[in-house]
Protein backbone atom coordinates (compact mmCIF):
# COMPACT_ATOMS: atom_id res chain seq x y z
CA UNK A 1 -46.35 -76.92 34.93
CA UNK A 2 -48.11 -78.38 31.69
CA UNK A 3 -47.82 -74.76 29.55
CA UNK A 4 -49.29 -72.40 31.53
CA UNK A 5 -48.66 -69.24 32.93
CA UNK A 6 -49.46 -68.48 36.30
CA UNK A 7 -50.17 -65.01 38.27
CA UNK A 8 -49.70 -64.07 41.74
CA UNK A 9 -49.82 -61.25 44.19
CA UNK A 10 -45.86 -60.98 45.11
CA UNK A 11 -45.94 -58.31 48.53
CA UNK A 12 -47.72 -58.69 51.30
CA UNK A 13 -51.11 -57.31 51.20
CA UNK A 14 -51.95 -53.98 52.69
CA UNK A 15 -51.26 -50.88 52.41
CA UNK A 16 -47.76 -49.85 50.54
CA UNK A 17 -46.17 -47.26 48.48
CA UNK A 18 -45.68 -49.99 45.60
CA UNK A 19 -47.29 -53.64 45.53
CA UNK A 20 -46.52 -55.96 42.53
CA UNK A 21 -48.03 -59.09 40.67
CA UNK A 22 -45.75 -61.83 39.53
CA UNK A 23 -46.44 -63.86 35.85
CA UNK A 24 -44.76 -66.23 35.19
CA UNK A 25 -45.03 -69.24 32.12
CA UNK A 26 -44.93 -69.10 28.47
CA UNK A 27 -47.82 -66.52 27.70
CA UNK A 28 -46.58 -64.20 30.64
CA UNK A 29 -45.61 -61.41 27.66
CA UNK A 30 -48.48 -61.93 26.07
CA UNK A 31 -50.95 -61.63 29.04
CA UNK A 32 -49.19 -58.71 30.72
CA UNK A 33 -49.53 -56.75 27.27
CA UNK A 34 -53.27 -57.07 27.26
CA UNK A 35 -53.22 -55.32 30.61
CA UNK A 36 -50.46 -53.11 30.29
CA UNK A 37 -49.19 -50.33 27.86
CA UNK A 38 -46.09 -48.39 27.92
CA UNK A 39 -45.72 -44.92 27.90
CA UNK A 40 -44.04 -45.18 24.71
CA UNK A 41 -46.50 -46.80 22.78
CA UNK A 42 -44.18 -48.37 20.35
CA UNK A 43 -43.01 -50.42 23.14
CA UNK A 44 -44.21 -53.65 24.53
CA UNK A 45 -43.35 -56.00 26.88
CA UNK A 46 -43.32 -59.26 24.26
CA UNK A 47 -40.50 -56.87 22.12
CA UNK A 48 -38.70 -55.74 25.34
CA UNK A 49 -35.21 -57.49 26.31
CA UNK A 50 -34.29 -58.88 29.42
CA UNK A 51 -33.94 -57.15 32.39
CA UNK A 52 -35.82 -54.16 31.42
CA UNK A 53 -38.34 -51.99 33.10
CA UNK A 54 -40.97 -50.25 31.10
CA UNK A 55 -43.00 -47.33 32.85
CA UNK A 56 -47.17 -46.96 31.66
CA UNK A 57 -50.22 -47.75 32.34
CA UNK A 58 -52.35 -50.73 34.06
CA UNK A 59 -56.30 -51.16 32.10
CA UNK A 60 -58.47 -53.37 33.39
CA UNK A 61 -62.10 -53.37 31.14
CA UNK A 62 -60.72 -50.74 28.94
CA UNK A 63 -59.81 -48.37 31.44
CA UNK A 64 -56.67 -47.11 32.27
CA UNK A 65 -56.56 -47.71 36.81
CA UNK A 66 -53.20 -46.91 37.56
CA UNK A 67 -49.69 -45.93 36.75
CA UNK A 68 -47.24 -48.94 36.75
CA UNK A 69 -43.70 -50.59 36.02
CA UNK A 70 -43.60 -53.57 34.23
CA UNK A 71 -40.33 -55.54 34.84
CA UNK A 72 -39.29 -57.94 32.37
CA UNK A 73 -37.25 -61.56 32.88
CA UNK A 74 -36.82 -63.28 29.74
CA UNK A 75 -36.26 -67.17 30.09
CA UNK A 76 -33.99 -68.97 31.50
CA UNK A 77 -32.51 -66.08 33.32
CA UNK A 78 -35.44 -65.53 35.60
CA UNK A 79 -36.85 -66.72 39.02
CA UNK A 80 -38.34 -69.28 37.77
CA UNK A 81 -36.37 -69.89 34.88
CA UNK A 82 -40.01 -68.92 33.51
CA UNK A 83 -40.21 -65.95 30.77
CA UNK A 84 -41.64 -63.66 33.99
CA UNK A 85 -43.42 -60.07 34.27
CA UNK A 86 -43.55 -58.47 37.12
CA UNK A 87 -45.85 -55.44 37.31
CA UNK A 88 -45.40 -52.97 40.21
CA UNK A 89 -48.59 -50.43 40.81
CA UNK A 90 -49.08 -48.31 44.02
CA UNK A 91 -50.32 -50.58 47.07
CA UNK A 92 -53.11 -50.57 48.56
CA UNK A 93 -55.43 -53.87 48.56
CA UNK A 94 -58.09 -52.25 45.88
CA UNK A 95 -55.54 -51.77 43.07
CA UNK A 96 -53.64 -54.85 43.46
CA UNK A 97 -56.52 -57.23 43.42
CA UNK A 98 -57.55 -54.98 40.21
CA UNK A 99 -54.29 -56.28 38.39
CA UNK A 100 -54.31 -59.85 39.31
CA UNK A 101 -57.72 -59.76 38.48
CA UNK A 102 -57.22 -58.06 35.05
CA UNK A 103 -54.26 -60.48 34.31
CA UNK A 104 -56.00 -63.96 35.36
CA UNK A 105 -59.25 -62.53 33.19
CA UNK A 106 -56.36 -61.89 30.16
CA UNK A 107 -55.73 -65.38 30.61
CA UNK A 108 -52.86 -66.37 33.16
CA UNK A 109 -54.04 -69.04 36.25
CA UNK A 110 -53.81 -68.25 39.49
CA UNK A 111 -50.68 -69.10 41.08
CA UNK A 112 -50.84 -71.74 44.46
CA UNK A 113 -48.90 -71.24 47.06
CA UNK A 114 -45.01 -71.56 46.51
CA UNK A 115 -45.97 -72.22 43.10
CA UNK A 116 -43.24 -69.52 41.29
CA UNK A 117 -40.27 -71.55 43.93
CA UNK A 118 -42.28 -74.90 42.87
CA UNK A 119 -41.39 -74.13 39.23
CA UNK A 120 -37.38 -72.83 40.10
CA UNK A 121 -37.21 -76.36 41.28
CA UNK A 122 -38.36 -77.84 38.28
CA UNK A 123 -36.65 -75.92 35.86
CA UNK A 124 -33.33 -76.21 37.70
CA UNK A 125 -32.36 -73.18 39.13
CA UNK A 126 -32.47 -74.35 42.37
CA UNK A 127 -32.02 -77.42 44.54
CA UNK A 128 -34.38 -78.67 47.30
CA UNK A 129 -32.92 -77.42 50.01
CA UNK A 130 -32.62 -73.69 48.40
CA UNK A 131 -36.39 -74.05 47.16
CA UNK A 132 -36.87 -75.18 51.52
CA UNK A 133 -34.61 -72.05 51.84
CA UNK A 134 -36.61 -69.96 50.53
CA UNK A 135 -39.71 -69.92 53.19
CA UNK A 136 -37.54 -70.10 55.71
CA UNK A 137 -36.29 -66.80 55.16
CA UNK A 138 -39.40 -65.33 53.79
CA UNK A 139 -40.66 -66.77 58.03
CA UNK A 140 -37.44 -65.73 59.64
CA UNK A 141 -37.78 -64.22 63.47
CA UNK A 142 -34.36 -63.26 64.19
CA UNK A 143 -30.87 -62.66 62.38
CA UNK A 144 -29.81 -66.54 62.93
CA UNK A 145 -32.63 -67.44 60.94
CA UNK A 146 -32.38 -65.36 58.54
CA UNK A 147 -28.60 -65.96 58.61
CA UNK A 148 -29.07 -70.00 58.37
CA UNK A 149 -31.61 -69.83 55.69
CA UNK A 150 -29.64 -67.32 53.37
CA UNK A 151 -26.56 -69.51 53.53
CA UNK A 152 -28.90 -72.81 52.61
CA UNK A 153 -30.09 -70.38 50.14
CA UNK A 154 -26.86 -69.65 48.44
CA UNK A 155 -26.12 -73.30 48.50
CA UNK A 156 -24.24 -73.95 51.37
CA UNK A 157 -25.88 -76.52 52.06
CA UNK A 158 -26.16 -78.09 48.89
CA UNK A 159 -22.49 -77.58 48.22
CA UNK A 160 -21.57 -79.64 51.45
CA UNK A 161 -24.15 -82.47 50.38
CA UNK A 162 -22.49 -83.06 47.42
CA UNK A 163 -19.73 -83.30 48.58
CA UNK A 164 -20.31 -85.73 50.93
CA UNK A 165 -22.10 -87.40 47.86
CA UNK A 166 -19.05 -87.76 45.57
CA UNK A 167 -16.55 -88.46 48.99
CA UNK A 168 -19.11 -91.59 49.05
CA UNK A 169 -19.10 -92.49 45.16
CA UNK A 170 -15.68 -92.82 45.37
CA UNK A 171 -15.55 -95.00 48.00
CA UNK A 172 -18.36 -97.24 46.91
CA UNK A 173 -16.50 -97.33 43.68
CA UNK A 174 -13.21 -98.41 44.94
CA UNK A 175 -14.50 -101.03 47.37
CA UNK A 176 -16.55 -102.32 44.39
CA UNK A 177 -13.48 -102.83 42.52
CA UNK A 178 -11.65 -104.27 45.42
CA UNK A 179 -14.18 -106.66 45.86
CA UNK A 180 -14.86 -107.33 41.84
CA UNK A 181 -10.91 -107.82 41.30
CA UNK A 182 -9.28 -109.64 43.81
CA UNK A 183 -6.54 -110.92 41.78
CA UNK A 184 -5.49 -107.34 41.04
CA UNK A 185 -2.91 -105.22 43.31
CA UNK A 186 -5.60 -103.71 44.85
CA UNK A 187 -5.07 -101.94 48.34
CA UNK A 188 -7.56 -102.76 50.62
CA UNK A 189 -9.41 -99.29 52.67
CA UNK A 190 -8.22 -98.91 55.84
CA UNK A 191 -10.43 -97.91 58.75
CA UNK A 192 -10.17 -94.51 58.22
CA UNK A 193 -11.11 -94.54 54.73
């Protein structure tokens, strides 16, 4: 992740009532400010607390191009665990490329593919197989796929790995210490165990 602050287009392209572009990284504040001002211009997103929406405007080159939300995720309690910005204008492919344009030109990198999951993995705030969740259910056909992939999602199957995980440190512990001490009272495992 090496410090930087990535951009992305979040919705799927095309035509929308609202389409947004994800920041996320350490300068996401910073780099959504120089694109964005609040209606209230003694607010800005750097000052703003967590979990706040701020309604204005989107420039790009000077110019004011749109009206907009800016959402605001302060670090670690995002997505990504990230400080994130998340800037919601009206769809349509014209406008959004405008923003992620205007936001990678203030400085933020364009964002890879599963790069904003990539980084929830890193910073913890999900496992693998939540982070392999995740486009599973963003490709889900049906309701059992969607139904699977939430449940891996919300760490079903994470919770079950572990614990077959600990089930399995125990044992390996306990025949360890039958086989390190066998001068002590120690019961053998029966077959079931």
């Amino acid at each position: 992740m090496n410090g930087t602050t990535i951009a992305a287009i979040a919705t799927p392209p095309g035509k929308g009532g609202i389409a947004v572009v994800r920041l996320s990284g350490p300068e996401a504040f910073a780099i959504a400010d120089r694109v964005f001002t609040a209606a209230d211009r003694s607010k800005t997103l750097a000052a703003a607390p967590g979990y706040t929406a701020l309604f204005g405007h989107f420039y790009a080159q000077g110019r004011r191009c749109d009206q907009t939300v800016a959402l605001v995720f302060r670090a670690p309690k995002s997505y990504t665990g990230e400080d994130v910005v998340e800037i919601s204008c009206h769809g349509g492919l014209f406008v959004l490329k405008r923003v992620l344009r205007a936001v990678i030109s203030a400085g933020a990198e364009p964002a890879e593919g599963g790069e904003f999951t990539k980084r929830a993995f890193l910073n913890g705030k999900m496992d693998l197989s939540e982070a392999e969740a995740v486009m599973g259910l963003i490709s889900a056909s049906g309701e059992e796929a969607r139904a699977a992939t939430l449940n891996a999602l919300d760490g079903a199957l994470s919770r079950e790995i572990t614990l077959c995980r600990d089930k399995l440190a125990v044992t390996a512990a306990f025949m360890a210490a039958w086989v390190d001490y066998p001068d002590d009272e120690i019961p053998e495992l029966s077959d079931e165990e």
